[in-house]
C-alpha atoms as a PDB file:
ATOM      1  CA  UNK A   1      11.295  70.181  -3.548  1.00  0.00           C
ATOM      2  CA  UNK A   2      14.228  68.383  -2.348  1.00  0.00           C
ATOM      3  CA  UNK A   3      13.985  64.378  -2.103  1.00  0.00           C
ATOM      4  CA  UNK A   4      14.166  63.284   1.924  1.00  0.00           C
ATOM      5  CA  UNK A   5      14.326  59.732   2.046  1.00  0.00           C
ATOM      6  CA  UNK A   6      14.133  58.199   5.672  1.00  0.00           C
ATOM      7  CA  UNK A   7      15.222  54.233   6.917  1.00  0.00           C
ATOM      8  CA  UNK A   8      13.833  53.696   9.703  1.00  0.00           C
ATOM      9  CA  UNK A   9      14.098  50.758  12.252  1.00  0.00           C
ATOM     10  CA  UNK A  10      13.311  49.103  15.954  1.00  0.00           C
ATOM     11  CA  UNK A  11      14.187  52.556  17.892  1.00  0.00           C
ATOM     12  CA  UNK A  12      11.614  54.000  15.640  1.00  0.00           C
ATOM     13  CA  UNK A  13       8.815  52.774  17.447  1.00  0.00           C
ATOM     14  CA  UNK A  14      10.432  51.712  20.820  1.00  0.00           C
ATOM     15  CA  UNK A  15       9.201  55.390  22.415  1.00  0.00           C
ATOM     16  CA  UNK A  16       5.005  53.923  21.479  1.00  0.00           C
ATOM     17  CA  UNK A  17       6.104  50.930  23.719  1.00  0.00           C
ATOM     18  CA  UNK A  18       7.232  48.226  21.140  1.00  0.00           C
ATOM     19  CA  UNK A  19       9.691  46.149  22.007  1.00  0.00           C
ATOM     20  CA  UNK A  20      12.132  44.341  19.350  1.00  0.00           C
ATOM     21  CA  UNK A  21      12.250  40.612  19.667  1.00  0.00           C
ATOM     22  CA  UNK A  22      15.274  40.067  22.418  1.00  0.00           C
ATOM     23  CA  UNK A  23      13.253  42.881  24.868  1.00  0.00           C
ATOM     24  CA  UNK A  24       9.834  40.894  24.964  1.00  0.00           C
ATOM     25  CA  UNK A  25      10.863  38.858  27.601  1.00  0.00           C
ATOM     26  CA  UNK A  26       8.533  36.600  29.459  1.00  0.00           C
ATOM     27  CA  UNK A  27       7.498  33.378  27.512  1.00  0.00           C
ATOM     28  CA  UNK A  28       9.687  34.529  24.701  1.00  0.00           C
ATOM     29  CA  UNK A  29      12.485  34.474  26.869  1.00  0.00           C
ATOM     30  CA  UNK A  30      13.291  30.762  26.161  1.00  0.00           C
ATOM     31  CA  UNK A  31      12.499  30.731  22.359  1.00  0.00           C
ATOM     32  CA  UNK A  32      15.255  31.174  19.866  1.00  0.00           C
ATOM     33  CA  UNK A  33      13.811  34.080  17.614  1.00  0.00           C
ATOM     34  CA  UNK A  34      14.482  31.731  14.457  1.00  0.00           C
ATOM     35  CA  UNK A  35      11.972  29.368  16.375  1.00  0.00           C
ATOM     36  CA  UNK A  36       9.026  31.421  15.383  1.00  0.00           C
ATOM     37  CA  UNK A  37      10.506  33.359  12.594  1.00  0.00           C
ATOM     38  CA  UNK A  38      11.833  31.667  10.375  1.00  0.00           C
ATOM     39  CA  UNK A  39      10.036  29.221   7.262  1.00  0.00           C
ATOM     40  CA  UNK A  40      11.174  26.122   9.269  1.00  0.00           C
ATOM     41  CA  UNK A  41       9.696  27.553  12.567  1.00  0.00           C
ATOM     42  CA  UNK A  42       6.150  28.015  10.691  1.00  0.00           C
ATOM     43  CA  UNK A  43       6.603  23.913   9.141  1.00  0.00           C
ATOM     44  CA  UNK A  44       7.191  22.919  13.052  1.00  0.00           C
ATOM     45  CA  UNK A  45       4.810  24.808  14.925  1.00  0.00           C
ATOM     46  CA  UNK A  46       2.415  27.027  12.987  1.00  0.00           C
ATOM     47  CA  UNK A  47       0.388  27.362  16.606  1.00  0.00           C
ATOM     48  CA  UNK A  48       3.106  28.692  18.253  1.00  0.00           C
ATOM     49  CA  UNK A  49       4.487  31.355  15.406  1.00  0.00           C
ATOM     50  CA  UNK A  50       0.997  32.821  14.988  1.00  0.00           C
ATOM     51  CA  UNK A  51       0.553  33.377  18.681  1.00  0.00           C
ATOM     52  CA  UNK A  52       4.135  35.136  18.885  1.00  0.00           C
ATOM     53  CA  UNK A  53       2.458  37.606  15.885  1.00  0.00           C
ATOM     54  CA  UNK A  54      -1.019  37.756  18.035  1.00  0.00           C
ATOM     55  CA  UNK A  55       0.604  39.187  20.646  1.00  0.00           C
ATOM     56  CA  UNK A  56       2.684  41.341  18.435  1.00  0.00           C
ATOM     57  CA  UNK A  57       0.176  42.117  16.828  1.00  0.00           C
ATOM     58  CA  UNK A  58      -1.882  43.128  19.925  1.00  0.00           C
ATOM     59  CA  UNK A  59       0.469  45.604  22.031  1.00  0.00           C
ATOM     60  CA  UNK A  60       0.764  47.358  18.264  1.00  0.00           C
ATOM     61  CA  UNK A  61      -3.398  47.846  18.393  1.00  0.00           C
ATOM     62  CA  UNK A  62      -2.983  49.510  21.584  1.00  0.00           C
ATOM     63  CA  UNK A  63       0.063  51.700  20.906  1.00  0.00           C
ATOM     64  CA  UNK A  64       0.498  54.897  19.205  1.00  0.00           C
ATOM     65  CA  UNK A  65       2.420  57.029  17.226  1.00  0.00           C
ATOM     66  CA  UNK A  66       5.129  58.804  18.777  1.00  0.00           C
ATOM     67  CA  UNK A  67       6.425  62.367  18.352  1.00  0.00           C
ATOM     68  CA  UNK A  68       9.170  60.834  16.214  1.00  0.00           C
ATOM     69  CA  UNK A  69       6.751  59.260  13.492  1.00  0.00           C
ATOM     70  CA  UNK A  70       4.989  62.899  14.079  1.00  0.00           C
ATOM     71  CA  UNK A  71       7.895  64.675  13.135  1.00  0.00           C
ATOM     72  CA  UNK A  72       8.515  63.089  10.008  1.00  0.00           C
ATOM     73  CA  UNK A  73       5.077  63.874   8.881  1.00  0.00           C
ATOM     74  CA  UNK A  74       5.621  67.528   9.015  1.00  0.00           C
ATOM     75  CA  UNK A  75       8.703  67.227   7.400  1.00  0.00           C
ATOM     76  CA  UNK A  76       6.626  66.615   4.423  1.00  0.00           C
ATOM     77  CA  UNK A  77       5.930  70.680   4.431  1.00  0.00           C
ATOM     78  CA  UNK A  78       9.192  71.009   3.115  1.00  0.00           C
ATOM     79  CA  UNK A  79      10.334  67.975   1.609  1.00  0.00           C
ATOM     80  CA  UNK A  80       9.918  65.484  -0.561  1.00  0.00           C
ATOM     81  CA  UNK A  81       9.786  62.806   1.652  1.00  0.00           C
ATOM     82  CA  UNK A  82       9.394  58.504   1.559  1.00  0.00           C
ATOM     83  CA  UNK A  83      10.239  56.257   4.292  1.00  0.00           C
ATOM     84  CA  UNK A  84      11.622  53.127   4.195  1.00  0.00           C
ATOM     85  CA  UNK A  85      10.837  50.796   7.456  1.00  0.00           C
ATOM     86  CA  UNK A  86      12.330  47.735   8.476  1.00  0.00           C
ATOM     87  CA  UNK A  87       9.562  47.906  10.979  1.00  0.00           C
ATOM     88  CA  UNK A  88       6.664  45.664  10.410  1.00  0.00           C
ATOM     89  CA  UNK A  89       4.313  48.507  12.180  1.00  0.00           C
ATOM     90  CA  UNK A  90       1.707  50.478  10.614  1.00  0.00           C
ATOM     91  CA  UNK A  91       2.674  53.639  13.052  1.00  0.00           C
ATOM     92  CA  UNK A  92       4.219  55.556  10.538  1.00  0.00           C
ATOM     93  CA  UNK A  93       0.631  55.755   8.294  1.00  0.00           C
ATOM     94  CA  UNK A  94      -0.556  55.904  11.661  1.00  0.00           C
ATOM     95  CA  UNK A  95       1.081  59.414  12.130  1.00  0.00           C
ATOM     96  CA  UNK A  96      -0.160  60.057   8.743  1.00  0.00           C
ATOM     97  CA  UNK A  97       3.192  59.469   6.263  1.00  0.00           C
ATOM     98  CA  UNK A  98       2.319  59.309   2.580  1.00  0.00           C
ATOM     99  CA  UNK A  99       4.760  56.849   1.493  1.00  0.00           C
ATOM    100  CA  UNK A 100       5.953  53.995   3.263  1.00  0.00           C
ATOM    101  CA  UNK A 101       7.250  50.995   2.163  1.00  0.00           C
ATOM    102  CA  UNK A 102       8.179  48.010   4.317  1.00  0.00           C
ATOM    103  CA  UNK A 103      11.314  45.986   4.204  1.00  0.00           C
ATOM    104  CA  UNK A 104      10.196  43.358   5.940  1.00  0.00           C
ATOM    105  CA  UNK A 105       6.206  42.997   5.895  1.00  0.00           C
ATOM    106  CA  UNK A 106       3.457  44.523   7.603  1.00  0.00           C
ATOM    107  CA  UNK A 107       2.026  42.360  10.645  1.00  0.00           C
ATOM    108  CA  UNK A 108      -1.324  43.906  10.486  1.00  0.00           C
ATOM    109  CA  UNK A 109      -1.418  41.991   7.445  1.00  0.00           C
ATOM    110  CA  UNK A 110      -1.564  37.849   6.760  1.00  0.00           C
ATOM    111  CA  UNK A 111      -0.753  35.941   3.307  1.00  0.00           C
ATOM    112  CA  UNK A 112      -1.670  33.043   1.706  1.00  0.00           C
ATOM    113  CA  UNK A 113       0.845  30.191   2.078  1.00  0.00           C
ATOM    114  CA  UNK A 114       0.354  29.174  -1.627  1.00  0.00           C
ATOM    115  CA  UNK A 115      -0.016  32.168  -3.436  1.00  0.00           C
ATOM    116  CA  UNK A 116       2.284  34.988  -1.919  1.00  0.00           C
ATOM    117  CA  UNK A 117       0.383  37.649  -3.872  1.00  0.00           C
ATOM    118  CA  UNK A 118      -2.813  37.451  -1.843  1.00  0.00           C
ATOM    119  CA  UNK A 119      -2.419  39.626   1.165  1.00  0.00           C
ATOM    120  CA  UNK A 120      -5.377  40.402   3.431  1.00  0.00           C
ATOM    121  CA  UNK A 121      -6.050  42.940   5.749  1.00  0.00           C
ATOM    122  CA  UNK A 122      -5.679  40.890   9.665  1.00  0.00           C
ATOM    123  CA  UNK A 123      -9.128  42.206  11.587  1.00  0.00           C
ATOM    124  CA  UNK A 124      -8.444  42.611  15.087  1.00  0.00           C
ATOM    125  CA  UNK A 125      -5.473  41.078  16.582  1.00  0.00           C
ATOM    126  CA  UNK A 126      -5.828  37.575  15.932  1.00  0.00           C
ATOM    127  CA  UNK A 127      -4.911  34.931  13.333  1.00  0.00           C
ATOM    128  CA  UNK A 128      -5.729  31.788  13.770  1.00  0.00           C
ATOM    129  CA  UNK A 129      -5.482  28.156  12.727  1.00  0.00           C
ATOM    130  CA  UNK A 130      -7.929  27.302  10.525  1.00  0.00           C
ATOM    131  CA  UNK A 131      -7.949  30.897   8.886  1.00  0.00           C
ATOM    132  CA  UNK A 132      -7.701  30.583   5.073  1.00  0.00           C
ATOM    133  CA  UNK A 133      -6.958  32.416   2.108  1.00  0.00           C
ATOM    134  CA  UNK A 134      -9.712  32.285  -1.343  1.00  0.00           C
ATOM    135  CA  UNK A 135      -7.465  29.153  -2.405  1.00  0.00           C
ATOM    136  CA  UNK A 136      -7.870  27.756   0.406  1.00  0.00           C
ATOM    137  CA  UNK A 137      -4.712  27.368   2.133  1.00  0.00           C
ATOM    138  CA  UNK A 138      -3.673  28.598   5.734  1.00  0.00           C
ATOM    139  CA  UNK A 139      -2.877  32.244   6.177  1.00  0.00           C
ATOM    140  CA  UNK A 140       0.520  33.346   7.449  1.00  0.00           C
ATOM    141  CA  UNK A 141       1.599  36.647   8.835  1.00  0.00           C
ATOM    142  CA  UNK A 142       2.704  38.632   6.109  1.00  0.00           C
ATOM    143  CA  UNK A 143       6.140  38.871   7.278  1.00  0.00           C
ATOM    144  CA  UNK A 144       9.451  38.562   5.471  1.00  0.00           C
ATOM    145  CA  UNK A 145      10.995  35.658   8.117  1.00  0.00           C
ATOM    146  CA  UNK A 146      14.456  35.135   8.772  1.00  0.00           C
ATOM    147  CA  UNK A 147      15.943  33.114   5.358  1.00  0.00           C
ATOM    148  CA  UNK A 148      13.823  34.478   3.413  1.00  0.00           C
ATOM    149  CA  UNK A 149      14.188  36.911   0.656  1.00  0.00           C
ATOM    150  CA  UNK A 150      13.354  40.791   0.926  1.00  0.00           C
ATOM    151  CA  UNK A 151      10.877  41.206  -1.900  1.00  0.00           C
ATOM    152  CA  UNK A 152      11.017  45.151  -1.467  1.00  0.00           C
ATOM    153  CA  UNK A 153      14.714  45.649  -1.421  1.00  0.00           C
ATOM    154  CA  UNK A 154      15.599  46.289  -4.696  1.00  0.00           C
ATOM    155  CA  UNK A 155      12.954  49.388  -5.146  1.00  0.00           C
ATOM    156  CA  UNK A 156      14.371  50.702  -1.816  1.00  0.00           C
ATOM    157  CA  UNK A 157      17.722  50.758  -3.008  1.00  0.00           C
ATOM    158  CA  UNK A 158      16.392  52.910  -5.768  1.00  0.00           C
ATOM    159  CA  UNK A 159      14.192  55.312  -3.515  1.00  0.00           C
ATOM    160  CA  UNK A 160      17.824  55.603  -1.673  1.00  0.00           C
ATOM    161  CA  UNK A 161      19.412  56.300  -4.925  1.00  0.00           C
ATOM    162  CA  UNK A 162      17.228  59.596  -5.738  1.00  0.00           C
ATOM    163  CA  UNK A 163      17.799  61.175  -1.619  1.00  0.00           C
ATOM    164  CA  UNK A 164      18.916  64.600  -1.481  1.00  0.00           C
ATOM    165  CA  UNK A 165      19.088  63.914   2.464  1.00  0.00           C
ATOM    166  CA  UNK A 166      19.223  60.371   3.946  1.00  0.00           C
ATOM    167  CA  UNK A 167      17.940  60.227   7.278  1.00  0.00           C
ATOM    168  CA  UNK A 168      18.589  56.847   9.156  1.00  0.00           C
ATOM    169  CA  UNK A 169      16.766  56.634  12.401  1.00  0.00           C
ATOM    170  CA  UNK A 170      17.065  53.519  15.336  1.00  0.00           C
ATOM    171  CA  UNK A 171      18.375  50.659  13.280  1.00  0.00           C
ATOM    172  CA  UNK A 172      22.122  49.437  13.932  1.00  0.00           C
ATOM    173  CA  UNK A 173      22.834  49.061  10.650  1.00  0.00           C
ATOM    174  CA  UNK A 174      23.969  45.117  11.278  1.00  0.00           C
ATOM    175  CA  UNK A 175      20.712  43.379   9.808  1.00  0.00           C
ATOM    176  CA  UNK A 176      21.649  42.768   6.113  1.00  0.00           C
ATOM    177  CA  UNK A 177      20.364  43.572   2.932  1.00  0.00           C
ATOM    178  CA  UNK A 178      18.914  46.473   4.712  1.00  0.00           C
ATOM    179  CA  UNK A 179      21.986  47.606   6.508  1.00  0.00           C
ATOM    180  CA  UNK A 180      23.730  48.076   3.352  1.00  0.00           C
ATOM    181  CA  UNK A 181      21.363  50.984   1.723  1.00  0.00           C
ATOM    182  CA  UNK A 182      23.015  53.711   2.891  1.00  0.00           C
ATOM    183  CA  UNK A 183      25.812  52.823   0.143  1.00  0.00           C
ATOM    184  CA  UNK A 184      23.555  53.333  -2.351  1.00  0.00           C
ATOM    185  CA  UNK A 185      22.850  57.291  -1.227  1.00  0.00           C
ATOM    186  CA  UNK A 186      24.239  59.343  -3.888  1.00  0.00           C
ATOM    187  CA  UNK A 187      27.911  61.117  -3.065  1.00  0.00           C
ATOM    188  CA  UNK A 188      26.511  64.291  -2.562  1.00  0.00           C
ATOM    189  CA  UNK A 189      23.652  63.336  -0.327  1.00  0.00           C
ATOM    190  CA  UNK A 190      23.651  65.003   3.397  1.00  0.00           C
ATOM    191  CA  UNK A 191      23.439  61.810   5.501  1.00  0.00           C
ATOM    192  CA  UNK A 192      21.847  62.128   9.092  1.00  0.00           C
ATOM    193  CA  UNK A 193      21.914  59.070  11.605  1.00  0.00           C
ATOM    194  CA  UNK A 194      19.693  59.426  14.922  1.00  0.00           C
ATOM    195  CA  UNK A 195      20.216  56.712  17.459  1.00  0.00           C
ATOM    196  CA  UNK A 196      21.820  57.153  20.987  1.00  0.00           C
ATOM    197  CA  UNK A 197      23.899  54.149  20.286  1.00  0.00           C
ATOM    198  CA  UNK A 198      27.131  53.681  18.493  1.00  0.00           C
ATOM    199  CA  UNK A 199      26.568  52.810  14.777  1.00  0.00           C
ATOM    200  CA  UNK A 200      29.452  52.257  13.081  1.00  0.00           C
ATOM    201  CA  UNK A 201      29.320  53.309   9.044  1.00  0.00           C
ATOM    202  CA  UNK A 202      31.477  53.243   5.944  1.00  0.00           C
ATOM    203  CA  UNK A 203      34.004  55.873   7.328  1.00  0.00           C
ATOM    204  CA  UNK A 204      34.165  57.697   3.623  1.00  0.00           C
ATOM    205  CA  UNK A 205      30.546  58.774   4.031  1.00  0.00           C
ATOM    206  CA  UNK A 206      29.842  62.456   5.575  1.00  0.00           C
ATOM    207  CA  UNK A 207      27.278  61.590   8.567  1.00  0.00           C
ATOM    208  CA  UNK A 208      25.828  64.653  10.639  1.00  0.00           C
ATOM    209  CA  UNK A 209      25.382  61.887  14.243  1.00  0.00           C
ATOM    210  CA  UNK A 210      22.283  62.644  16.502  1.00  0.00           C
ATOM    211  CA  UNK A 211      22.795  61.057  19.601  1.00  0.00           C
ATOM    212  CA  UNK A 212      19.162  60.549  20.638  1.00  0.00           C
ATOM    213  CA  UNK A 213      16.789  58.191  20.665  1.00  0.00           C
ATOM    214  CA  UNK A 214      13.712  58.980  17.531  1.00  0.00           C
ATOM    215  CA  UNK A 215      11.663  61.617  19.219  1.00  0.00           C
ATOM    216  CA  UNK A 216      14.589  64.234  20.456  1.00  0.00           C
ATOM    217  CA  UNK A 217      16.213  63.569  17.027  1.00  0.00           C
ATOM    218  CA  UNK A 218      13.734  63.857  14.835  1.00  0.00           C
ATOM    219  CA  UNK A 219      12.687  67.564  16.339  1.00  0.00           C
ATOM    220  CA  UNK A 220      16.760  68.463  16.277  1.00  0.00           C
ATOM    221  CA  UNK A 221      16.738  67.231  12.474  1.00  0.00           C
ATOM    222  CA  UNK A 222      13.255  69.205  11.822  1.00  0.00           C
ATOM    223  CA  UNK A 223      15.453  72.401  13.379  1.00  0.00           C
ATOM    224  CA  UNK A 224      18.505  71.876  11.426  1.00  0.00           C
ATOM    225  CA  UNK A 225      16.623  70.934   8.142  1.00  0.00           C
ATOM    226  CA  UNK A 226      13.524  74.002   7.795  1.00  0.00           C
ATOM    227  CA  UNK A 227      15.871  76.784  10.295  1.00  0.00           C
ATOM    228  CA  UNK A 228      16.138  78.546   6.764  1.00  0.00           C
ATOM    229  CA  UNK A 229      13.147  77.723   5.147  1.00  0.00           C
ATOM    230  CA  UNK A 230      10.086  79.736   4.709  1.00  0.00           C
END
């Protein structure tokens, strides 16, 4: 079975109703989006980075899965397939995806702010002040912040490195070290990019361009890919 490995980002999920950062608008309009992302943000104002997450946090508990994150489930009939999200959603397991793995944290999820290996599952919506981990230190969202490192990179670069067919879906392919995956594909991997935008990429690689947003693409990608499979 033939390795499908997917990146996903923001235009993945903005068909559920999730807006990125810049598109929340409202109170957020006036913030700065290293002013509650971002390690110095959290030392400044923990009260106001873990209600930007809470509300996050609560528009994802009443969204769902779209057709896109759908589609790439029942690509798994016929391929091989892992994702890797720079999405800090949970709607690809949502849609029922076998293997994820997040670039840049999960916010469904908090950490301890003195020992980064003890994640907890976030019940509900909120985190709050006060809320502690076993060593008893505040919790965080379990996000990878602007200036920090990306913990998971390095085994994404090797998923990317094994793809038979790289499928990059809504992500602009500016936000570094993520952005620069698709050079690891191997040369004779069939590259697909879905996003109605413009993305510019490395003009030596062979890229089959969907110009849709995630839930037209995907189902023109699931045509293209299985038309001559059984």
């Amino acid at each position: 079975m033939r390795k499908l490995v997917v990146l996903s980002g923001a235009g993945m999920s903005a068909e559920s109703g999730l807006k990125t950062f810049r598109d929340m608008g409202g109170l957020w309009e006036q913030y700065d989006v290293t002013e509650v992302a971002s390690p110095q943000a959290w030392d400044a104002n923990q009260e106001l980075v873990l209600r930007f997450y809470n509300e996050r946090r609560k528009k994802l508990l009443e969204s769902e899965p779209n057709k896109g994150h759908i589609g790439l489930v029942e690509l798994e009939n016929f391929f091989n397939v892992e994702i890797i999200t720079q999405n800090v959603d949970d709607l690809h397991e949502r849609a029922g995806s076998s293997k994820v793995l997040h670039l840049h944290g999960e916010i469904r999820k908090a950490r301890s702010t003195v020992d980064p290996s003890l994640v907890y599952e976030i019940d509900g919506w909120e985190l709050k002040q006060g809320d502690r981990c076993e060593k008893g230190s505040q919790l965080r969202p379990h996000i990878v912040w602007f200036g920090e490192a990306v913990p998971a990179i390095e085994d994404a670069a090797r998923i990317t490195g094994t793809a038979d067919i790289l499928v990059v879906i809504g992500t602009s392919l500016n936000v570094y070290p993520a952005a620069g995956l698709i050079n690891y594909a191997p040369k004779n991997c069939e590259i697909y990019l879905i996003d109605p935008g413009d993305i510019h990429v490395p003009p030596e690689l062979n890229v089959v361009f969907f110009k849709e947003t995630a839930v037209n693409g995907v189902r023109k990608l699931i045509n293209k890919l299985t038309a001559f499979q059984d």
